[in-house]
PDB file of N, CA and C in Angstrom:
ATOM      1  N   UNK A   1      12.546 -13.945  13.736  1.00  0.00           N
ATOM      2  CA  UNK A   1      13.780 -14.655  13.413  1.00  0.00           C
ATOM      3  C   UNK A   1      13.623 -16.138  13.685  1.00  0.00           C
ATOM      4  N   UNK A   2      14.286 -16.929  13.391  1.00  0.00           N
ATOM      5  CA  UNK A   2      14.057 -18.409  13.123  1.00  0.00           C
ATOM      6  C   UNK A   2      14.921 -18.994  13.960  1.00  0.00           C
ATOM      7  N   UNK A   3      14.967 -19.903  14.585  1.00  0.00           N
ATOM      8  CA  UNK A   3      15.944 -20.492  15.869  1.00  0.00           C
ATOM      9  C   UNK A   3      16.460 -21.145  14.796  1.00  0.00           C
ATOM     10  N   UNK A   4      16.840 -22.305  15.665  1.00  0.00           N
ATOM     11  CA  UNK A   4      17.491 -23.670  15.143  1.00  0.00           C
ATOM     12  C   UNK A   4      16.827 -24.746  13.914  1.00  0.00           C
ATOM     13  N   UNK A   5      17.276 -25.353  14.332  1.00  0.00           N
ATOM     14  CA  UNK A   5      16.463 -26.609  13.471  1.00  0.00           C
ATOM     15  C   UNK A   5      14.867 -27.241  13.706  1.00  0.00           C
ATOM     16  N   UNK A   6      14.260 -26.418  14.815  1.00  0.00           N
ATOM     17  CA  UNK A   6      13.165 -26.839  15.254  1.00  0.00           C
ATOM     18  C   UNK A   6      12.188 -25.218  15.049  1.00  0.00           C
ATOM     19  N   UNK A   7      12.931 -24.358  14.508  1.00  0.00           N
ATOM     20  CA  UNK A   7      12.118 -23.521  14.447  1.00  0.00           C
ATOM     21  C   UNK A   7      11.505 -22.697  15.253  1.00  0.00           C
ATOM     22  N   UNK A   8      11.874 -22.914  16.161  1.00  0.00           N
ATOM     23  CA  UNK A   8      10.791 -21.970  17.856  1.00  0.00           C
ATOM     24  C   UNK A   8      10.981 -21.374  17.323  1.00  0.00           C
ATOM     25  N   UNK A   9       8.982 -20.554  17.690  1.00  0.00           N
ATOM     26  CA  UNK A   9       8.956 -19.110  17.945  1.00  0.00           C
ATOM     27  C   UNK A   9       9.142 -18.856  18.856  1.00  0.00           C
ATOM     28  N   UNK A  10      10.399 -17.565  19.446  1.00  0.00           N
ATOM     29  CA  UNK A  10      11.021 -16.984  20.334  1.00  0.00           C
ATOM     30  C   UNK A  10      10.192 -15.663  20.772  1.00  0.00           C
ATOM     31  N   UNK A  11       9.422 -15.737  21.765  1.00  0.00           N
ATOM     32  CA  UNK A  11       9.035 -14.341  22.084  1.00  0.00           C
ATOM     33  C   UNK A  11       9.490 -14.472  23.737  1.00  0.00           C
ATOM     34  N   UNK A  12       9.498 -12.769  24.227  1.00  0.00           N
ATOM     35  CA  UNK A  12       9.545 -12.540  24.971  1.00  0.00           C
ATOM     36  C   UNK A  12       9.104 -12.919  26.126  1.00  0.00           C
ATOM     37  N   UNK A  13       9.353 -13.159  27.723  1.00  0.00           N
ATOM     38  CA  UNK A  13       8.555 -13.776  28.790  1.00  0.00           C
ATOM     39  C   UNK A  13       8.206 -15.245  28.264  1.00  0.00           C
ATOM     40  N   UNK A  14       8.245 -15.811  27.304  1.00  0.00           N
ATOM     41  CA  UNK A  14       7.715 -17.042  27.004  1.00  0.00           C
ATOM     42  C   UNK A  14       8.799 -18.038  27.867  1.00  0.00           C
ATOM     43  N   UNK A  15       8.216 -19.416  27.868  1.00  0.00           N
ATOM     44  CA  UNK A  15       9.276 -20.337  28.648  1.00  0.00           C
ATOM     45  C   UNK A  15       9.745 -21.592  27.999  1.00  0.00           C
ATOM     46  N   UNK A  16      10.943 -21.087  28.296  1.00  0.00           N
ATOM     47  CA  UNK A  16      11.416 -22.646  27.055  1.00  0.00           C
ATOM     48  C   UNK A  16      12.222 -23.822  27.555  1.00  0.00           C
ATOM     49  N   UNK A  17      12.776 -24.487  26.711  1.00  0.00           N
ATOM     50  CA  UNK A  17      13.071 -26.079  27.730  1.00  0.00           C
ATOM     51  C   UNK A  17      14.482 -25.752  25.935  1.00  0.00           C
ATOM     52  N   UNK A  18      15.670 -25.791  26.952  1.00  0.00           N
ATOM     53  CA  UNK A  18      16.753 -25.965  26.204  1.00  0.00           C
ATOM     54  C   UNK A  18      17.847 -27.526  25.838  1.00  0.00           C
ATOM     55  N   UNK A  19      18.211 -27.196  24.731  1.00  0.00           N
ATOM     56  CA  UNK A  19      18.795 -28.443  24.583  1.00  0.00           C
ATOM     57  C   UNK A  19      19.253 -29.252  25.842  1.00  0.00           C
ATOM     58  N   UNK A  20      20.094 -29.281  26.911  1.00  0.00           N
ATOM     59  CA  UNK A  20      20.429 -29.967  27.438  1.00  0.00           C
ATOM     60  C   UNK A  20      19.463 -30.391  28.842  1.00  0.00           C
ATOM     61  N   UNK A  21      18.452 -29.532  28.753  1.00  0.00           N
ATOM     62  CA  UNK A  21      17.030 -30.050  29.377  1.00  0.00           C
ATOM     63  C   UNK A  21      16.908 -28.942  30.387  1.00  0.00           C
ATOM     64  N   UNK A  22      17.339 -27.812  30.361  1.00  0.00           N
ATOM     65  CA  UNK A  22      17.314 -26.899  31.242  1.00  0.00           C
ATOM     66  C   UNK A  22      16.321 -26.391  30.914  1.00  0.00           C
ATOM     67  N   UNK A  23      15.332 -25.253  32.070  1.00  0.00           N
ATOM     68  CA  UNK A  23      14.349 -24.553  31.196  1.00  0.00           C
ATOM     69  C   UNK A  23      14.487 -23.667  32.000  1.00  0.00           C
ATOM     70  N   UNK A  24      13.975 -22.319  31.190  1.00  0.00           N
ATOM     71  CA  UNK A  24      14.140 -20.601  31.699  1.00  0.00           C
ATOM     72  C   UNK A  24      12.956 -20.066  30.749  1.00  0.00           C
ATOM     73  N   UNK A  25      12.993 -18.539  31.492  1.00  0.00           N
ATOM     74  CA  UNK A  25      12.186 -17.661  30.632  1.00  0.00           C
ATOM     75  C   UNK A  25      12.857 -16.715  29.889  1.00  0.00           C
ATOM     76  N   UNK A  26      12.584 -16.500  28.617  1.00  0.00           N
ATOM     77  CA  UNK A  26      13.206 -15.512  27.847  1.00  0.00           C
ATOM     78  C   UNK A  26      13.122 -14.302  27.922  1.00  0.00           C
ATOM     79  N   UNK A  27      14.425 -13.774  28.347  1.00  0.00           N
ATOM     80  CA  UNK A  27      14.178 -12.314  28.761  1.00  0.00           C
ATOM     81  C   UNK A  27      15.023 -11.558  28.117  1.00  0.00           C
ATOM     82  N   UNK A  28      15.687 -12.126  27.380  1.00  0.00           N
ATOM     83  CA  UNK A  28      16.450 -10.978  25.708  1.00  0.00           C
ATOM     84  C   UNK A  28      16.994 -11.831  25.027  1.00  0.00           C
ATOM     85  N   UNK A  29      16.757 -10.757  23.491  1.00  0.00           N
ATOM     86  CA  UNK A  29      17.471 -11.474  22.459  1.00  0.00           C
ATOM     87  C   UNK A  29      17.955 -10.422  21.801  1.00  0.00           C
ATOM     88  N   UNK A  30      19.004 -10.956  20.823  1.00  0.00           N
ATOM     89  CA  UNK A  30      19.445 -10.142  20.268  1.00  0.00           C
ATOM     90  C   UNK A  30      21.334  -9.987  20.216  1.00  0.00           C
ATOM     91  N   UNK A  31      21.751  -9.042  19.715  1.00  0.00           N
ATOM     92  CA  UNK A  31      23.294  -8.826  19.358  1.00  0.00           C
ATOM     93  C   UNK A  31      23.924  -8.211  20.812  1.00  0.00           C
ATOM     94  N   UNK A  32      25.134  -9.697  20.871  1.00  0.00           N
ATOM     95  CA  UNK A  32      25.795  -8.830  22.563  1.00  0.00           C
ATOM     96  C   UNK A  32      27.372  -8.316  22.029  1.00  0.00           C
ATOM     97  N   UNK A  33      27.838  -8.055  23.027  1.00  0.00           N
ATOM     98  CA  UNK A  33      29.222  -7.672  23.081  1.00  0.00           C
ATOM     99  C   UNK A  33      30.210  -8.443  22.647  1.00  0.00           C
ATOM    100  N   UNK A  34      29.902  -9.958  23.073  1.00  0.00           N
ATOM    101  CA  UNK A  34      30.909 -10.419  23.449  1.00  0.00           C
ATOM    102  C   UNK A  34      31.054 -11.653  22.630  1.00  0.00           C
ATOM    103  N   UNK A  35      30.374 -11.610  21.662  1.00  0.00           N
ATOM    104  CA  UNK A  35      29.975 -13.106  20.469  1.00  0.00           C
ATOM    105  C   UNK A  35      29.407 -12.012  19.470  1.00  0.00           C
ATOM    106  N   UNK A  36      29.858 -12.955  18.055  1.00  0.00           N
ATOM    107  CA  UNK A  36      28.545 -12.461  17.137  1.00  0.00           C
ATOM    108  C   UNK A  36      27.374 -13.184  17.329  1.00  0.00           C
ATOM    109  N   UNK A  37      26.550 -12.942  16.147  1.00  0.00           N
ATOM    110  CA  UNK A  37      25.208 -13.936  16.132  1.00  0.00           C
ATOM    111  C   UNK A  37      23.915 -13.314  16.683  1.00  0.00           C
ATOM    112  N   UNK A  38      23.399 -13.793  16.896  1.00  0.00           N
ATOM    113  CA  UNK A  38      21.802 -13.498  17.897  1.00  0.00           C
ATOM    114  C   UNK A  38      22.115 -14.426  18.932  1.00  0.00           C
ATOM    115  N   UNK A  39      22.053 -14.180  20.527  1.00  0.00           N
ATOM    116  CA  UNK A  39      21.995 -14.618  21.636  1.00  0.00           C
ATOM    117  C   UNK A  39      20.298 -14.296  22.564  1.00  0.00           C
ATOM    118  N   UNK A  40      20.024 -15.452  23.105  1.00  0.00           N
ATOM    119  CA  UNK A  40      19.115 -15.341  24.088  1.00  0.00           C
ATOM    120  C   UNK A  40      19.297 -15.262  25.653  1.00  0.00           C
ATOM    121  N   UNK A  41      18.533 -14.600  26.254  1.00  0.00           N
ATOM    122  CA  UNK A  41      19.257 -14.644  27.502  1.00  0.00           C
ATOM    123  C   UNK A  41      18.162 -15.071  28.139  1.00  0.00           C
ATOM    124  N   UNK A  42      18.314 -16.176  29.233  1.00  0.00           N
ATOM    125  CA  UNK A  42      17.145 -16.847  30.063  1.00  0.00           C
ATOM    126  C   UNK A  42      17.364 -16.517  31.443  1.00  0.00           C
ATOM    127  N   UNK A  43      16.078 -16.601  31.985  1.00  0.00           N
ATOM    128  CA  UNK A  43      16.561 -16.751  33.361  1.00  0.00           C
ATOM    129  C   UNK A  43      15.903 -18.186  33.758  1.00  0.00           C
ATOM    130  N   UNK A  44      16.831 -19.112  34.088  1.00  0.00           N
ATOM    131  CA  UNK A  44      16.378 -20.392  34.547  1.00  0.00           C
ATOM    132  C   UNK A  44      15.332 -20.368  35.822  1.00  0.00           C
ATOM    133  N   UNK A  45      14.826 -21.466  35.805  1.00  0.00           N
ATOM    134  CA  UNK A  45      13.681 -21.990  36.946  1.00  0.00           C
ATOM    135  C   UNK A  45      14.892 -22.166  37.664  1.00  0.00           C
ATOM    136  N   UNK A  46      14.648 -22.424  39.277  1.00  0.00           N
ATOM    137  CA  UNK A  46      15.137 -22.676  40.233  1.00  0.00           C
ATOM    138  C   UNK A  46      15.951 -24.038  40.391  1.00  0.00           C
ATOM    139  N   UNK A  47      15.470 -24.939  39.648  1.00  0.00           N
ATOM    140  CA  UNK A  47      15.799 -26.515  39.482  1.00  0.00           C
ATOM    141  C   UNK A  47      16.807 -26.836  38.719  1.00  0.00           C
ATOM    142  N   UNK A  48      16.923 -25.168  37.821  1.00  0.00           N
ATOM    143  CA  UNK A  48      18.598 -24.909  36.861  1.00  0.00           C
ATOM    144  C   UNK A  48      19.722 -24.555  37.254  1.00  0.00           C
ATOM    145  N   UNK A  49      20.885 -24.660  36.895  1.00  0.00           N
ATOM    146  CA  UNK A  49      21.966 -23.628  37.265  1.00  0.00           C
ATOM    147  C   UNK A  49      22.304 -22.635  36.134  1.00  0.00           C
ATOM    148  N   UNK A  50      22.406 -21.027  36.440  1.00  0.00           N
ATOM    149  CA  UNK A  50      22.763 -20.881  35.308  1.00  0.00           C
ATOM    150  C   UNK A  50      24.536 -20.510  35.485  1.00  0.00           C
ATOM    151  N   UNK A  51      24.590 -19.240  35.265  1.00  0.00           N
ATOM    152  CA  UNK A  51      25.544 -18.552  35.275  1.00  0.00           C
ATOM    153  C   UNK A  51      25.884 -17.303  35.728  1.00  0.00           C
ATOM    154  N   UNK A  52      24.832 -16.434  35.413  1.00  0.00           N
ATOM    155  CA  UNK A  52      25.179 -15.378  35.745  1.00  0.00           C
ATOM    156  C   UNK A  52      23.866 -14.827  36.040  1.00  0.00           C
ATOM    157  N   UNK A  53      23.850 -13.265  36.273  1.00  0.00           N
ATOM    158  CA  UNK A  53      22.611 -12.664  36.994  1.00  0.00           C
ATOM    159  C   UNK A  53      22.191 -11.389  35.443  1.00  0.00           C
ATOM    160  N   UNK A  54      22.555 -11.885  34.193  1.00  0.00           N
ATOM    161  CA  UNK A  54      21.987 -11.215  33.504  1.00  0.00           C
ATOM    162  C   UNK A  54      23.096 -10.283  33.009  1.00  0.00           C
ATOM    163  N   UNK A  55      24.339 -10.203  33.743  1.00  0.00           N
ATOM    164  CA  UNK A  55      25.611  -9.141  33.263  1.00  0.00           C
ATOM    165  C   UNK A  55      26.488 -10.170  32.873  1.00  0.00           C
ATOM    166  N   UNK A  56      26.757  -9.564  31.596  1.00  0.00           N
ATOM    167  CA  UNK A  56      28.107 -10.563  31.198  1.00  0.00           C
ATOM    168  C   UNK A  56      29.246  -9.731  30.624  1.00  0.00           C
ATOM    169  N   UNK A  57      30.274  -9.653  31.324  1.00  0.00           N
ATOM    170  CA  UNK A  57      31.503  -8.952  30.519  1.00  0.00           C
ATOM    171  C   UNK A  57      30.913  -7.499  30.913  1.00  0.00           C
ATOM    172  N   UNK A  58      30.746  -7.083  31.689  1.00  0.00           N
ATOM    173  CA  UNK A  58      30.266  -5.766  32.598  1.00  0.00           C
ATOM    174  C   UNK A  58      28.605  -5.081  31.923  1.00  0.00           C
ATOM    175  N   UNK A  59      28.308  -5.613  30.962  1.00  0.00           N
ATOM    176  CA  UNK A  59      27.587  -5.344  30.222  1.00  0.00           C
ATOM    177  C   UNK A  59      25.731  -6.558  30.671  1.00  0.00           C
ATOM    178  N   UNK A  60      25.061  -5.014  31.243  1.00  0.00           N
ATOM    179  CA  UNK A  60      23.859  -5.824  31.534  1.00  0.00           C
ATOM    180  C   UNK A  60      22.802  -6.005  30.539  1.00  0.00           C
ATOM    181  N   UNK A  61      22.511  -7.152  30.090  1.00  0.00           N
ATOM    182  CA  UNK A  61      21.555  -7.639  29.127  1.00  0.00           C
ATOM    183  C   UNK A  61      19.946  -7.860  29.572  1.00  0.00           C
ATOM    184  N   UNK A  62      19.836  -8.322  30.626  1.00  0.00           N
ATOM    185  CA  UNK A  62      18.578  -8.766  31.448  1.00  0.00           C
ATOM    186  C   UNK A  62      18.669  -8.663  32.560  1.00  0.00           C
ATOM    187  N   UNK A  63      17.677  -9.000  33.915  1.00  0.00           N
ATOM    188  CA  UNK A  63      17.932  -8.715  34.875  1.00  0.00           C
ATOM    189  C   UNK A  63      17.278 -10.230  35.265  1.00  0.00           C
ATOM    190  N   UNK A  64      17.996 -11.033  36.875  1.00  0.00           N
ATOM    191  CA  UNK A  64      17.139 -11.908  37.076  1.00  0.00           C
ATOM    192  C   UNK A  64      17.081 -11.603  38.486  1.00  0.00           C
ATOM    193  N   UNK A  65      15.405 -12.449  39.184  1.00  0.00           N
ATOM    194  CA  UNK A  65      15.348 -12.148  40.689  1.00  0.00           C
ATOM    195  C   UNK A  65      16.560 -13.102  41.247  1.00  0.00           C
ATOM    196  N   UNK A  66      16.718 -14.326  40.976  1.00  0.00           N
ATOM    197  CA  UNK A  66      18.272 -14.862  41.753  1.00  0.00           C
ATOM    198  C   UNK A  66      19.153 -14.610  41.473  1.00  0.00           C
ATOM    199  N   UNK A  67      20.152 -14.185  41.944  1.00  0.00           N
ATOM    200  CA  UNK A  67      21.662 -14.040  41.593  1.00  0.00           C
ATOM    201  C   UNK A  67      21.859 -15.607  40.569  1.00  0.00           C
ATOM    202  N   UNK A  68      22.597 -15.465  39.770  1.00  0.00           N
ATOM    203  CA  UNK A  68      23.141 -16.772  39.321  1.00  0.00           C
ATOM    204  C   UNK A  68      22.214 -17.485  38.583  1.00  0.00           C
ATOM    205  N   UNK A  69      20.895 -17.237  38.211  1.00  0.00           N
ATOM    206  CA  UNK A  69      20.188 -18.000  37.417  1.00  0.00           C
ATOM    207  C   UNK A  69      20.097 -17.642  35.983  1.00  0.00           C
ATOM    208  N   UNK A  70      20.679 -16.501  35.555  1.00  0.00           N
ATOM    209  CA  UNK A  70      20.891 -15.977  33.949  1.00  0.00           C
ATOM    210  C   UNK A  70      21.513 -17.019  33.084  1.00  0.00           C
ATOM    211  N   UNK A  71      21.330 -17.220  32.246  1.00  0.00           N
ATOM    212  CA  UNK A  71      21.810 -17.553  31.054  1.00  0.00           C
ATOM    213  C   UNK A  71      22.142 -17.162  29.604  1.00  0.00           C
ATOM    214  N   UNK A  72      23.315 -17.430  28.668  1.00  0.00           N
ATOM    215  CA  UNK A  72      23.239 -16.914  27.177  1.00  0.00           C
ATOM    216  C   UNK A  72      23.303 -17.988  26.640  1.00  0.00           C
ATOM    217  N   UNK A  73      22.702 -18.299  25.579  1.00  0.00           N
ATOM    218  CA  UNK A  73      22.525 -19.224  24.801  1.00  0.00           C
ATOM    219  C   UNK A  73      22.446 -18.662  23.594  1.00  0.00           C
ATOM    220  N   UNK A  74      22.600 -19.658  22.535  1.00  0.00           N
ATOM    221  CA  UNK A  74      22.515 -19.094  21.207  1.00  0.00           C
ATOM    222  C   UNK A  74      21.240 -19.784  20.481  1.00  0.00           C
ATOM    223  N   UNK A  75      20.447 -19.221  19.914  1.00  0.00           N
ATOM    224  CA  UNK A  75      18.751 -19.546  19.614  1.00  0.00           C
ATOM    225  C   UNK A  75      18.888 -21.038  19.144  1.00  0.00           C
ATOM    226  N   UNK A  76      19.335 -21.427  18.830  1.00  0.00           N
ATOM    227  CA  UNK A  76      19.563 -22.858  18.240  1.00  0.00           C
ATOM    228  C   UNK A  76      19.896 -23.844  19.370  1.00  0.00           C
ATOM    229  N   UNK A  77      20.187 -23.705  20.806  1.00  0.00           N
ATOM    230  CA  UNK A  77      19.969 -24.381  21.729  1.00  0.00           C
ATOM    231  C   UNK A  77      18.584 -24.641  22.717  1.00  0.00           C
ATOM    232  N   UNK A  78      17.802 -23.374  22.356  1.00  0.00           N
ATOM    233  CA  UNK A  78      16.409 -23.577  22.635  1.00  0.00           C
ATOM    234  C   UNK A  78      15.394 -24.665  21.979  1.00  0.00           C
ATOM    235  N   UNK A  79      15.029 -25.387  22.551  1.00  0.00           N
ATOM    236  CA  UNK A  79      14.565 -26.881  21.825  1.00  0.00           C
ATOM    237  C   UNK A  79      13.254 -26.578  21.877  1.00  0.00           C
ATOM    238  N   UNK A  80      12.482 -26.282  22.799  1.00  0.00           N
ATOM    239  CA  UNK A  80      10.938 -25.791  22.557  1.00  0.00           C
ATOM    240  C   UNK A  80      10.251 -25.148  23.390  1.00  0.00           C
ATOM    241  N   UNK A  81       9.070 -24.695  23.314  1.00  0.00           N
ATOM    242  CA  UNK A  81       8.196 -23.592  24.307  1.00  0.00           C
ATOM    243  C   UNK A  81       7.563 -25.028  25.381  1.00  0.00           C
ATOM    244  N   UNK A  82       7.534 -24.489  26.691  1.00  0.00           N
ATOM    245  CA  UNK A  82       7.088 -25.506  27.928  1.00  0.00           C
ATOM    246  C   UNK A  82       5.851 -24.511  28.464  1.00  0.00           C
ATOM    247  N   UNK A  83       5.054 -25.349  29.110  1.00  0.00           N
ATOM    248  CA  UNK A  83       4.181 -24.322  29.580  1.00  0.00           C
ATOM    249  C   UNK A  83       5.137 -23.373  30.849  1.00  0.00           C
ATOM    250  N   UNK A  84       5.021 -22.285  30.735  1.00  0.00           N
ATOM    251  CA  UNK A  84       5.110 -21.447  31.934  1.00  0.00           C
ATOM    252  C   UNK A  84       5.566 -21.899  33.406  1.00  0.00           C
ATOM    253  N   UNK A  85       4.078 -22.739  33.697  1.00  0.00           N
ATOM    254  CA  UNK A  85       4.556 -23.135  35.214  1.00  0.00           C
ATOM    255  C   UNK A  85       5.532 -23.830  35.327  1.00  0.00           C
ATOM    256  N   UNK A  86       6.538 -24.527  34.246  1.00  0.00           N
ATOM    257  CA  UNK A  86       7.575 -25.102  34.777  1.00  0.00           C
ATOM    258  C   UNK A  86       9.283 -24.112  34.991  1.00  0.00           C
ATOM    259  N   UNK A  87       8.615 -22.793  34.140  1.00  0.00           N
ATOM    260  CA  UNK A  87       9.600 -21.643  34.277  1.00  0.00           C
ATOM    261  C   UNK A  87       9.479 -20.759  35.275  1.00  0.00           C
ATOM    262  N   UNK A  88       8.680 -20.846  36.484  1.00  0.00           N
ATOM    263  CA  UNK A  88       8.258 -20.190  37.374  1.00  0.00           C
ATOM    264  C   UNK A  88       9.495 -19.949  38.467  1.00  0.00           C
ATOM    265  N   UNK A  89      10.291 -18.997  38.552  1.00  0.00           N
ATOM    266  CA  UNK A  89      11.426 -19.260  39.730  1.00  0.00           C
ATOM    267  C   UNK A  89      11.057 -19.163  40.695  1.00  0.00           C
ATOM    268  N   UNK A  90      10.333 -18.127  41.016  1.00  0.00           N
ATOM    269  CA  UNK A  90       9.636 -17.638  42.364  1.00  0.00           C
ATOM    270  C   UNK A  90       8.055 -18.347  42.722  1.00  0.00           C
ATOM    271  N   UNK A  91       7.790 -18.121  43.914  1.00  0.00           N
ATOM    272  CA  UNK A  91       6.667 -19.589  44.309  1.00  0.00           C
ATOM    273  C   UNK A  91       5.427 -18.702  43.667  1.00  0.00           C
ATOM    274  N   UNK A  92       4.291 -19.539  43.627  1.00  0.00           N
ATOM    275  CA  UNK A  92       3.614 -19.051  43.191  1.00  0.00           C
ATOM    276  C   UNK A  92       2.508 -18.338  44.160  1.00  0.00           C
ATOM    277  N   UNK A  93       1.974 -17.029  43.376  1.00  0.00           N
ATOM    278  CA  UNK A  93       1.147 -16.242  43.565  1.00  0.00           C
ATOM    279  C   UNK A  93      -0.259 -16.871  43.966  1.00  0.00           C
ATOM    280  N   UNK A  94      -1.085 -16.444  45.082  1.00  0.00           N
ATOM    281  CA  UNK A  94      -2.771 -17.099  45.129  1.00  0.00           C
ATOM    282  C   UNK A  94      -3.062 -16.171  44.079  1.00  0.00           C
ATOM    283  N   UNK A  95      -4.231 -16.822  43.283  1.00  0.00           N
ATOM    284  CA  UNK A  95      -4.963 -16.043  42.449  1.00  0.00           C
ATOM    285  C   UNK A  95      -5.975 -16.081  43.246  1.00  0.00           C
ATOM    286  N   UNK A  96      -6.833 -14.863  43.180  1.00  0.00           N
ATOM    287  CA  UNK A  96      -7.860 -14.650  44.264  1.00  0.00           C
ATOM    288  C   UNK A  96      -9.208 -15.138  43.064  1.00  0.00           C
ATOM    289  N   UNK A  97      -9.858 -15.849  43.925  1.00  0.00           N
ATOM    290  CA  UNK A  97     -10.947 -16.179  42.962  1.00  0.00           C
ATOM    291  C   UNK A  97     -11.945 -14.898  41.992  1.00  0.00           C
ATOM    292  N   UNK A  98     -12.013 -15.284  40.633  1.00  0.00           N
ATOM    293  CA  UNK A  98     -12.830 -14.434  40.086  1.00  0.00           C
ATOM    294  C   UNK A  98     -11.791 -13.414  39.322  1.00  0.00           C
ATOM    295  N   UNK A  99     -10.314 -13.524  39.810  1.00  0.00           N
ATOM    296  CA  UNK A  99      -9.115 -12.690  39.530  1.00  0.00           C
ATOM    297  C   UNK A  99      -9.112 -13.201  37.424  1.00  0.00           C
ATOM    298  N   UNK A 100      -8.965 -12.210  36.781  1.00  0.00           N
ATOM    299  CA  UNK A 100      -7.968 -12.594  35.298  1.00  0.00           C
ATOM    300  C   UNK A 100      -6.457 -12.510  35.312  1.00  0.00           C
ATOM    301  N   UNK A 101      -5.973 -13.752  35.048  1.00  0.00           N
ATOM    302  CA  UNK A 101      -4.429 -13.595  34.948  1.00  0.00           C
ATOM    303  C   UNK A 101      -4.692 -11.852  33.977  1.00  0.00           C
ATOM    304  N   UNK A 102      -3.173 -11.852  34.496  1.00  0.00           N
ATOM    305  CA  UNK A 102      -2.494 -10.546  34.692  1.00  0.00           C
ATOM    306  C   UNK A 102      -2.284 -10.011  33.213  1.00  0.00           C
ATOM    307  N   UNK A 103      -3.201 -10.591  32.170  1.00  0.00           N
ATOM    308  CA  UNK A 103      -3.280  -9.663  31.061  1.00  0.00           C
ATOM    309  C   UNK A 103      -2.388 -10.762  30.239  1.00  0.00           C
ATOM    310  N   UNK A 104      -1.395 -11.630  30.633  1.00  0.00           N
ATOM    311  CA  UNK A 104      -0.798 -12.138  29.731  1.00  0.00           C
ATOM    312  C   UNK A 104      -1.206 -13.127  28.797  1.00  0.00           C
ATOM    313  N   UNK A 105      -2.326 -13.331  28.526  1.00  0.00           N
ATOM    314  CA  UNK A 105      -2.671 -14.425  27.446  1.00  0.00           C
ATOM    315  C   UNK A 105      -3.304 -13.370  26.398  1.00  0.00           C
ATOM    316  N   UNK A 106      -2.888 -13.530  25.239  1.00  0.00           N
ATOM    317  CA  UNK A 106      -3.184 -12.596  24.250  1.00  0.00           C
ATOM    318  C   UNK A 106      -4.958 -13.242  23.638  1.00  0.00           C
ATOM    319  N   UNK A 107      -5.714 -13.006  23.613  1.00  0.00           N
ATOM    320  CA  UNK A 107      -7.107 -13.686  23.599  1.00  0.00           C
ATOM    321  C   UNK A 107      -7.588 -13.040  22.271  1.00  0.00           C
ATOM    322  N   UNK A 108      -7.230 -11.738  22.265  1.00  0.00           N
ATOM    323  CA  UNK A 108      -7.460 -10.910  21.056  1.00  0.00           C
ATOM    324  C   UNK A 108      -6.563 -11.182  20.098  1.00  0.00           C
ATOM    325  N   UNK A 109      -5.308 -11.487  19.800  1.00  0.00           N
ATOM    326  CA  UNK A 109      -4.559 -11.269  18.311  1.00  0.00           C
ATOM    327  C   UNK A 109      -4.841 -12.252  17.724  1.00  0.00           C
ATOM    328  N   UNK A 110      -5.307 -13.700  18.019  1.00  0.00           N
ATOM    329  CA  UNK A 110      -6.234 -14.618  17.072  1.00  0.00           C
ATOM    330  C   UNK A 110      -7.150 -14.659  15.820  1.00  0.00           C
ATOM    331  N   UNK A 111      -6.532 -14.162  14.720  1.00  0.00           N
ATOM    332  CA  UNK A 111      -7.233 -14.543  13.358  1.00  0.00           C
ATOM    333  C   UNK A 111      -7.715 -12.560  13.156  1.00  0.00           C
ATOM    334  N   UNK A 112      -8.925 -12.798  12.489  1.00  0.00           N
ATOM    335  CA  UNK A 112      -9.377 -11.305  12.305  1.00  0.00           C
ATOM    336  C   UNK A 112     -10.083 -10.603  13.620  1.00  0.00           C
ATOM    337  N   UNK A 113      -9.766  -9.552  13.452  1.00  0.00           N
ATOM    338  CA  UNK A 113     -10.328  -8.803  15.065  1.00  0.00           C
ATOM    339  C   UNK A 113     -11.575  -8.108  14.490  1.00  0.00           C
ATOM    340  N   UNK A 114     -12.837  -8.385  15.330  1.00  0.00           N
ATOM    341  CA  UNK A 114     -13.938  -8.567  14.848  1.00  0.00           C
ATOM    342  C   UNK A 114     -13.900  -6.901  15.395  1.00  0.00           C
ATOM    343  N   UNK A 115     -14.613  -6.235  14.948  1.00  0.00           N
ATOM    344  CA  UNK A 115     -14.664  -4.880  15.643  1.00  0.00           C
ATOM    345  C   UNK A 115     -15.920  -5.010  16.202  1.00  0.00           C
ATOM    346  N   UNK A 116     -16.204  -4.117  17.121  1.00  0.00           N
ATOM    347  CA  UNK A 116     -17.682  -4.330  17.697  1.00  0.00           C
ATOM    348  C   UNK A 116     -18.563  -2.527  17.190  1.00  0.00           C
ATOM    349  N   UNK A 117     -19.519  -3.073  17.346  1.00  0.00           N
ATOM    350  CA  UNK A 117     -20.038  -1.915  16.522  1.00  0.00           C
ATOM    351  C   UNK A 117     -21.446  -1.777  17.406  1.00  0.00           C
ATOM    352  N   UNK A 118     -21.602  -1.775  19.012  1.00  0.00           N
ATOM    353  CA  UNK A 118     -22.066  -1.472  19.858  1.00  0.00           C
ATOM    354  C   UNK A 118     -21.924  -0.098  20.365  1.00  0.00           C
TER     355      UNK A 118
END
């Protein structure tokens, strides 16, 4: 689906920097209760305020680790993808040397997938 006027691609866990300069991670989209449209729901970095903890109108959409850092927005207030570490709420993890992040960088869906024939 197509945001706003800038086009983000909206995926999941990704981290974005919203119109009024807030930034969160995307943790749903889609049709709520309580608006039409397509809504996103973020959970802000620590340095944000949001609103809520992911329930809106008794109805839980997402879940966040702080009380109060959820957000709904409507895709057209998302202005663009930020790297990650600035969506980080919680401190960060040691990576133990020699460690691979945790699977999340997609390395494989890049262009044609070569099969191996070993």
């Amino acid at each position: 689906e197509k945001g706003g006027k800038g086009d983000v691609t909206l995926k999941m866990n990704w981290t974005y920097e919203l119109s009024d300069g807030r930034i969160g991670v995307l943790k749903f989209m889609g049709a709520v209760e309580f608006a039409k449209g397509t809504w996103c729901g973020l959970e802000l970095s620590k340095a944000s305020k949001g609103k809520h903890n992911g329930t809106v109108e008794g109805t839980k959409y997402f879940s966040v680790d702080t009380k109060g850092q959820g957000v709904m927005v409507k895709a057209s207030k998302i202005k663009k993808r930020v790297p990650s570490k600035k969506g980080k709420s919680v401190k960060q993890a040691k990576v133990k040397k020699g460690a691979v992040a945790t699977g999340k960088a997609d390395w494989s869906q890049k262009g044609k997938k070569k099969a191996k024939s070993e």
